[in-house]
Protein backbone atom coordinates (compact mmCIF):
# COMPACT_ATOMS: atom_id res chain seq x y z
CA UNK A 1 -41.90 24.06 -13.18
CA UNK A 2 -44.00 21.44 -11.51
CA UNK A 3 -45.38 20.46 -15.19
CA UNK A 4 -41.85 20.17 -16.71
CA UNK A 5 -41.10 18.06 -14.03
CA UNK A 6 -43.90 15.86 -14.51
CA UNK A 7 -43.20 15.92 -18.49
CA UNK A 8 -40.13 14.96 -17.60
CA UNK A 9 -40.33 11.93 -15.51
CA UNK A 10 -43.03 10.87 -17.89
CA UNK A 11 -40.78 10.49 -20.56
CA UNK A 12 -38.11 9.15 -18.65
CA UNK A 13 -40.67 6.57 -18.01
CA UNK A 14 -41.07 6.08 -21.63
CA UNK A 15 -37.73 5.67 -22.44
CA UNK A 16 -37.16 3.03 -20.03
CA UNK A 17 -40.25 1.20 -21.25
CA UNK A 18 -38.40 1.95 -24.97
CA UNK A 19 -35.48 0.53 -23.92
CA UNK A 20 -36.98 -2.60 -22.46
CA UNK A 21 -38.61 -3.17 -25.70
CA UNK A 22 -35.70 -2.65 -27.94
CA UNK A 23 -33.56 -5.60 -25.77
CA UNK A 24 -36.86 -7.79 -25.77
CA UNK A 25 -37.27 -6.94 -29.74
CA UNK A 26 -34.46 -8.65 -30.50
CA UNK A 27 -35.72 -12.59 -30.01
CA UNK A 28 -39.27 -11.33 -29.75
CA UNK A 29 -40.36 -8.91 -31.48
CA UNK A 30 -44.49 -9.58 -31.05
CA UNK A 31 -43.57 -9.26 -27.18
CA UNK A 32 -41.36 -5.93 -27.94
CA UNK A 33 -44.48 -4.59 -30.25
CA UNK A 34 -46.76 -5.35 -26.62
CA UNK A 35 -44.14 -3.44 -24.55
CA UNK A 36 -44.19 -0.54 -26.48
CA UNK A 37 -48.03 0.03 -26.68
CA UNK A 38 -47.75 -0.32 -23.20
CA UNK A 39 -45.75 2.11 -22.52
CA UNK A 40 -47.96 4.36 -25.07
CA UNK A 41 -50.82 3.51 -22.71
CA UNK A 42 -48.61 4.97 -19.85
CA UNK A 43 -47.75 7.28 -21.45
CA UNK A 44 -50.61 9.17 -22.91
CA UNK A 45 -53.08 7.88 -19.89
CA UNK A 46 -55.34 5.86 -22.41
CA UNK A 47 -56.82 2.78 -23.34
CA UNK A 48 -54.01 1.47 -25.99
CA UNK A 49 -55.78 -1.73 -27.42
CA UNK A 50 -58.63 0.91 -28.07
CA UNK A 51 -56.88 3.67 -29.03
CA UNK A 52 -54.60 1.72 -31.78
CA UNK A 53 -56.73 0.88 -33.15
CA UNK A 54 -57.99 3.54 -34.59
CA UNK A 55 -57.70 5.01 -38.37
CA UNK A 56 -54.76 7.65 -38.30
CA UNK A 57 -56.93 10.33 -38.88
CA UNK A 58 -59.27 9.45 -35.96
CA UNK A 59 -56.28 8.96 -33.62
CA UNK A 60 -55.27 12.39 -34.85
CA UNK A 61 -57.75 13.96 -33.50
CA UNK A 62 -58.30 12.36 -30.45
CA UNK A 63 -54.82 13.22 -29.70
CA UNK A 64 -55.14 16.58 -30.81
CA UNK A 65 -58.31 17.26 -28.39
CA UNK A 66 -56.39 15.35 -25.32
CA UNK A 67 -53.51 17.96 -25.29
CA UNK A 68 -50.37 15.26 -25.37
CA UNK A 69 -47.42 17.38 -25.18
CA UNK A 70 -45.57 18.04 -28.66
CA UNK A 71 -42.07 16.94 -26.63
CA UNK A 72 -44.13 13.81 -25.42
CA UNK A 73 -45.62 13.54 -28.37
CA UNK A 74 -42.26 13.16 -30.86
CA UNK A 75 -41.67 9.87 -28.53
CA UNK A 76 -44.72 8.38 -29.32
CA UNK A 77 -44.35 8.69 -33.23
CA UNK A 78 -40.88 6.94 -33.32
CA UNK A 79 -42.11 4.56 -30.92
CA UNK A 80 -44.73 3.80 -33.34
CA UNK A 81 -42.50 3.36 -35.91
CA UNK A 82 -39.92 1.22 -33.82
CA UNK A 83 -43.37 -0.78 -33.44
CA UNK A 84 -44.62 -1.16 -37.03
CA UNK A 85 -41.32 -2.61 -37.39
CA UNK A 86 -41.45 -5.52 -34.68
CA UNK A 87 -45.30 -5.98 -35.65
CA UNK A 88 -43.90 -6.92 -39.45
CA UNK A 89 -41.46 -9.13 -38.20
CA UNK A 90 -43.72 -10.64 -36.44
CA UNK A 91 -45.54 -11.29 -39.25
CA UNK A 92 -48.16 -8.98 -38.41
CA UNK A 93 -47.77 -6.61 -41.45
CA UNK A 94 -51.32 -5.45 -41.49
CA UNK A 95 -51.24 -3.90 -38.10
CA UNK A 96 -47.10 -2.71 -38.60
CA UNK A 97 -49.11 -0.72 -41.51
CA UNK A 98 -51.59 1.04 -39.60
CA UNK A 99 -48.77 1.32 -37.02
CA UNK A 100 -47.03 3.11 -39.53
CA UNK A 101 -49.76 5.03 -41.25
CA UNK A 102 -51.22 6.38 -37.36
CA UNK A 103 -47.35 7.62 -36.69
CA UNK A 104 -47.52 9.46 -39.95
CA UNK A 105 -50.81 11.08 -39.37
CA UNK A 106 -49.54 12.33 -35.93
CA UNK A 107 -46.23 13.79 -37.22
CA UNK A 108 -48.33 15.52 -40.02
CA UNK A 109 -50.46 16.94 -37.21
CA UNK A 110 -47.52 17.60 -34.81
CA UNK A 111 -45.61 19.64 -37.61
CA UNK A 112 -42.66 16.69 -37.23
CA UNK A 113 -43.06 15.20 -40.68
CA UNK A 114 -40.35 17.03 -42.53
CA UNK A 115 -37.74 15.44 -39.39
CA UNK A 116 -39.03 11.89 -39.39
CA UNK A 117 -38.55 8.90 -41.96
CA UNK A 118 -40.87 6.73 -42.05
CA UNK A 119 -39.10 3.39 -43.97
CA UNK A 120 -36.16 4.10 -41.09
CA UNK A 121 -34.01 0.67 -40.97
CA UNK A 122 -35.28 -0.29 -36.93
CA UNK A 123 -31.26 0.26 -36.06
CA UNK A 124 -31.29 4.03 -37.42
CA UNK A 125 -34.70 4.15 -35.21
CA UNK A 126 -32.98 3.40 -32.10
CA UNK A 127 -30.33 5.58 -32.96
CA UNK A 128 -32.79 8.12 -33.31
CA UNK A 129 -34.43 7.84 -30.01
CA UNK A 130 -31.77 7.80 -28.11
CA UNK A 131 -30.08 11.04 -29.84
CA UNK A 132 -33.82 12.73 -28.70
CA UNK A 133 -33.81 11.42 -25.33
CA UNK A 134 -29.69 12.53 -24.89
CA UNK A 135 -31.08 16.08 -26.30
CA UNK A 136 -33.42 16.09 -23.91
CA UNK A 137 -30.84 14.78 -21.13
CA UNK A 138 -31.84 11.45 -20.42
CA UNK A 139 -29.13 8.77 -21.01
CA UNK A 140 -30.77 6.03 -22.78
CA UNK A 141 -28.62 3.32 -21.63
CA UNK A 142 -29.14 4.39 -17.92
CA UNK A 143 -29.66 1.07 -15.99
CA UNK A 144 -33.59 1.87 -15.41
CA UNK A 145 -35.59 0.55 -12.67
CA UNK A 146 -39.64 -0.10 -12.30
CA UNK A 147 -40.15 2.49 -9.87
């Protein structure tokens, strides 16, 4: 119970951080793309300028060998997605692609390919998180706090 619980507030956490990033996206999407690896960082307690870097299929399996939580884990894909999207329009289409490719390599690895789509128009994205977070009883539009 006391894991759930933690899971849970963790990706409450997320989704706050997810939501920030989605108003901020908006006029600034270079500055939404930096929210959202925060919030990554947070979120899987690592080193995100590091870890992004990394070729999908190393990221893979560092991620496999930490033990991120599949539930956790779905988050962090479209979140990597939602990012590969503000990093293009930030004219930063190099690192949107290895954005997208690392998200890609994770759902293979997480079993989650077959439910994602991975050339999602960044509106359909949102909609996407927030009908995971509602299925998972978090209201994305909550008014969320720093706490």
């Amino acid at each position: 119970m006391l894991q759930q619980d933690y899971l849970m507030r963790l990706i409450i956490q997320f989704v706050a951080a997810t939501t920030r990033s989605i108003e901020i996206g908006k006029v600034r999407p270079k500055e939404a793309a930096e929210g959202l690896e925060d919030a990554m960082s947070e979120a899987l307690d690592m080193d995100a300028s590091t870890l992004l870097r990394l070729e999908p299929e190393s990221l893979s399996d560092i991620l496999r060998v930490s033990g991120v939580d599949p539930d956790l884990m779905e988050y962090i894909i479209r979140s990597m997605l939602l990012e590969a999207w503000y990093l293009e329009e930030a004219n930063l289409p190099k690192t949107g692609q290895l954005r997208r490719d690392q998200a890609r390599a994770l759902a293979y690895m997480y079993g989650l390919e077959d439910t994602l789509d991975f050339d999602i128009p960044v509106e359909d994205l949102e909609t996407e998180l927030r009908r995971l977070a509602e299925g998972d009883g978090i209201d994305f539009d909550a008014p969320w706090s720093d706490d």
